[in-house]
Protein backbone atom coordinates (compact mmCIF):
# COMPACT_ATOMS: atom_id res chain seq x y z
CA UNK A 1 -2.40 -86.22 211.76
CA UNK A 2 -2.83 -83.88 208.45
CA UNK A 3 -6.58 -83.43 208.11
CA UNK A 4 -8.51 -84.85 205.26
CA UNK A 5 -8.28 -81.86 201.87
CA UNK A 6 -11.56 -81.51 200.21
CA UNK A 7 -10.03 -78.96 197.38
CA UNK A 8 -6.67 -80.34 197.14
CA UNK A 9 -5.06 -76.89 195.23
CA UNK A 10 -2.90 -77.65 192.45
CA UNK A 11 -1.08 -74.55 192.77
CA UNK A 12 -0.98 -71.21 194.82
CA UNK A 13 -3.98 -68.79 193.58
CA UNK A 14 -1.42 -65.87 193.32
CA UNK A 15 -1.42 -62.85 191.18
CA UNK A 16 1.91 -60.65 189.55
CA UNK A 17 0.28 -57.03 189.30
CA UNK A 18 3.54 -56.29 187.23
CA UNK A 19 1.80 -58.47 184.50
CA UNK A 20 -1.92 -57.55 184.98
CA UNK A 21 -3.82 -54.84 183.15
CA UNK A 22 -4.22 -51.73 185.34
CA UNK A 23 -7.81 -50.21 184.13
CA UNK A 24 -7.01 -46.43 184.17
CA UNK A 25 -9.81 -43.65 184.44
CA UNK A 26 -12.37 -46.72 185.49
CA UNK A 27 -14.52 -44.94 187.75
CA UNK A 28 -13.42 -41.57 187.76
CA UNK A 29 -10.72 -39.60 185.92
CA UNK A 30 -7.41 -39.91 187.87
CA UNK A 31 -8.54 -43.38 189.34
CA UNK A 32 -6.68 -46.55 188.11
CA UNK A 33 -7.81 -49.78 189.54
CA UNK A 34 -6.45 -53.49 189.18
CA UNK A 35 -8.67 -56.02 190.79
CA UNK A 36 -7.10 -58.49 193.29
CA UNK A 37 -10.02 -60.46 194.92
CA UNK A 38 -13.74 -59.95 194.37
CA UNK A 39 -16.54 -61.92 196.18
CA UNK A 40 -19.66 -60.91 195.40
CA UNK A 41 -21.29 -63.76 198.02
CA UNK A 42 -19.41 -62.35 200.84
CA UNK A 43 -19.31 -59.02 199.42
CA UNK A 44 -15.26 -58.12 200.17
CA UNK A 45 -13.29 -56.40 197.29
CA UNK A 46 -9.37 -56.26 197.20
CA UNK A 47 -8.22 -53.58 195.00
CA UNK A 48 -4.91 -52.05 194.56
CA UNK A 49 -5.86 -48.63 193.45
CA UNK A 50 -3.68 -46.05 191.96
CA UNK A 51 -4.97 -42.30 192.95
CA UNK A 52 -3.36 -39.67 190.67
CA UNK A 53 -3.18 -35.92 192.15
CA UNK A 54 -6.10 -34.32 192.92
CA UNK A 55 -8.88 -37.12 192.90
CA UNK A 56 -11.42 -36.36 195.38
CA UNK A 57 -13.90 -38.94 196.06
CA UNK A 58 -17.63 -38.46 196.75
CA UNK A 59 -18.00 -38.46 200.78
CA UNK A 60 -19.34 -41.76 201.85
CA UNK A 61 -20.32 -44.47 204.58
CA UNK A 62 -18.83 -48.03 205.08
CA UNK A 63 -21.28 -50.86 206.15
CA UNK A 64 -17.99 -52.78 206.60
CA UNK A 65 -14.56 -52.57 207.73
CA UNK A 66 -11.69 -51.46 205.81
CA UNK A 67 -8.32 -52.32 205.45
CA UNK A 68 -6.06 -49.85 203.12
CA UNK A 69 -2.09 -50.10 202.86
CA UNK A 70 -0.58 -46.69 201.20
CA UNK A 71 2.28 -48.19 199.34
CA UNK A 72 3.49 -44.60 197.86
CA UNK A 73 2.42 -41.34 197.36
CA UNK A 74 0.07 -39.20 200.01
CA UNK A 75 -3.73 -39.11 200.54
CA UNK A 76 -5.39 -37.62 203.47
CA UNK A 77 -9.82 -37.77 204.79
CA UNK A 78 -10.99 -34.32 204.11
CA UNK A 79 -12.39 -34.33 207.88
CA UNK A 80 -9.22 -35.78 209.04
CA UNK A 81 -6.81 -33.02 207.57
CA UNK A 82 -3.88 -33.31 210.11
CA UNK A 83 -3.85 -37.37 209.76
CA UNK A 84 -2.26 -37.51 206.17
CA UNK A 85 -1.69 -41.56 205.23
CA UNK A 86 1.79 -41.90 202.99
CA UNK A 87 3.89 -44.62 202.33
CA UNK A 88 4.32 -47.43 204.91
CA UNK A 89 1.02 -46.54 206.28
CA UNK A 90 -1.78 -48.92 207.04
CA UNK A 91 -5.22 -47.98 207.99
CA UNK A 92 -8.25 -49.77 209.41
CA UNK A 93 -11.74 -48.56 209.38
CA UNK A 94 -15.04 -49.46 211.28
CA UNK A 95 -17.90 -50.33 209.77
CA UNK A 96 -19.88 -47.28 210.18
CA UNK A 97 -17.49 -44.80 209.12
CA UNK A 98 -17.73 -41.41 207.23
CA UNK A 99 -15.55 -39.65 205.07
CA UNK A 100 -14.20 -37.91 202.10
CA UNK A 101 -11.12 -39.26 200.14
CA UNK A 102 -8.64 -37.10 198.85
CA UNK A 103 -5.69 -37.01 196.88
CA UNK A 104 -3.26 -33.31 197.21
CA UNK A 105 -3.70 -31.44 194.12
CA UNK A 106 0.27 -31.00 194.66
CA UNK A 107 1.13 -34.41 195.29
CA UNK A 108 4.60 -34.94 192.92
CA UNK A 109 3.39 -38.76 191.53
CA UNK A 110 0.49 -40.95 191.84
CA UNK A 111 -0.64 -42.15 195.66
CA UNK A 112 -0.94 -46.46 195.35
CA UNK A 113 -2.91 -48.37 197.29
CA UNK A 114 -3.99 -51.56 198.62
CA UNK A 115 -7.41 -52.16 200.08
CA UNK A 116 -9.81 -54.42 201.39
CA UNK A 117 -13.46 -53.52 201.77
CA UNK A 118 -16.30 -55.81 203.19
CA UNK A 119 -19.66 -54.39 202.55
CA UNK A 120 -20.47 -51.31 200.83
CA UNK A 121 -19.36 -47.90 199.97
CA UNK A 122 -22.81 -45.50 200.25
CA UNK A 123 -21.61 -42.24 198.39
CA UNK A 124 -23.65 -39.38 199.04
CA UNK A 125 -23.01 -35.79 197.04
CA UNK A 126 -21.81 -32.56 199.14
CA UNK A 127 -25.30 -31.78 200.17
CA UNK A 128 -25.62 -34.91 202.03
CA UNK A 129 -27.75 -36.55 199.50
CA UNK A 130 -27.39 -40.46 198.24
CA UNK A 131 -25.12 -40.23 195.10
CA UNK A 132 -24.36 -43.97 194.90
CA UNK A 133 -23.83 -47.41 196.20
CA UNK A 134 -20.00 -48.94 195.41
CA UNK A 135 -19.58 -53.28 196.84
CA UNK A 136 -18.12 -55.82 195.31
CA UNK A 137 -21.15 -56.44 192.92
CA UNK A 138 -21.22 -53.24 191.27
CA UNK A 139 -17.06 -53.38 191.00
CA UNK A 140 -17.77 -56.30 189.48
CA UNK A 141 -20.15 -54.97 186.65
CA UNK A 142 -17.83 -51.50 186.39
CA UNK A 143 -14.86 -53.64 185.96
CA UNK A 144 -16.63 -55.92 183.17
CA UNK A 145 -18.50 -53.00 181.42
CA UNK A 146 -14.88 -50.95 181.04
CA UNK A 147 -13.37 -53.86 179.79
CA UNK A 148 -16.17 -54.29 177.04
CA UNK A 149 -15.69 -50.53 176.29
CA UNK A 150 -12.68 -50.50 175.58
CA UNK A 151 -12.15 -54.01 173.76
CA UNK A 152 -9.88 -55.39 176.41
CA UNK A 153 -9.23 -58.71 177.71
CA UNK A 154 -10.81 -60.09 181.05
CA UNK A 155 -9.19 -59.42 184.02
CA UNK A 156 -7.33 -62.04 186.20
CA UNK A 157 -8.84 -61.60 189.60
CA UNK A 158 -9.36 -64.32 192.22
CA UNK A 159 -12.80 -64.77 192.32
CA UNK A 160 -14.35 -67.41 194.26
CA UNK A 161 -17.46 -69.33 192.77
CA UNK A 162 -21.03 -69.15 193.26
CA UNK A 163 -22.69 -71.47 196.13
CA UNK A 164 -24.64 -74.34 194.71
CA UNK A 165 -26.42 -77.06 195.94
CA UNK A 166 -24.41 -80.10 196.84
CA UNK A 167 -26.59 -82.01 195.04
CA UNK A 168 -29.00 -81.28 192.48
CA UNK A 169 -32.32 -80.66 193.66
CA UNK A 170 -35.23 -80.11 191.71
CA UNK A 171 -38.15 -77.37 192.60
């Protein structure tokens, strides 16, 4: 027996990046992002992020896990020189991880990716001190303050609701 649908979906929540605004230069020059998921509550971003040559990233430290598909190009950790990710690959990283991104100054086109975060990015500047905090919250208000900027439509994400009470209570 089928079991009993609370949210009966209407239709697939599905997303074609060919017809979605790619936000280019959104964080830092040579970044382009596109938002897939964002949920601020369970603080997990899915972004497919398009590095061009020579983007280096501040070094930084997950609080989650990470999950990042390299769908063309070639990227490589600064302290993991002789593990370069290019197409096809698929890394995952433990919470608790720390690294520097970094895109080949020689690299021939753009590296794309596909990645899911839960938790937080904690940048910190060469010296080792805190630069910056990057979850789903603060994509959230980049993402929202670009598109302001720049006179652009909202983007199409998925992004699941707030919680609420299940009934309204009064306090």
């Amino acid at each position: 027996m089928l079991p009993i649908i609370l949210n009966d979906h209407k239709s697939l929540l599905t997303l074609n990046n060919n017809e979605m605004p790619i936000y280019k230069d959104i964080m830092v020059p040579g970044l382009d992002v596109q938002p897939q998921y964002i949920d601020i509550n369970r603080g997990i971003w899915v972004l497919r992020v398009i590095f061009h040559p020579g983007v280096k990233l501040p070094m930084h430290y997950h609080t989650g896990t990470v999950h990042l598909w390299t769908l063309s190009g070639k990227w490589n950790y600064v302290e993991y020189p002789d593990q370069p990710q290019t197409a096809g690959c698929y890394l995952f990283e433990p919470g608790g991880s720390i690294h520097t991104f970094n895109v080949p100054a020689d690299n021939t086109e753009p590296t794309e990716t596909l990645m899911l975060v839960e938790g937080a990015n904690v940048n910190f500047e060469q010296n080792g001190e805190y630069h910056s905090i990057l979850d789903a919250n603060s994509i959230t208000l980049l993402i929202e303050q670009y598109i302001q900027e720049n006179g652009l439509e909202p983007a199409g994400y998925i992004k699941p609701s707030m919680p609420d009470y299940a009934m309204n209570i009064k306090g």
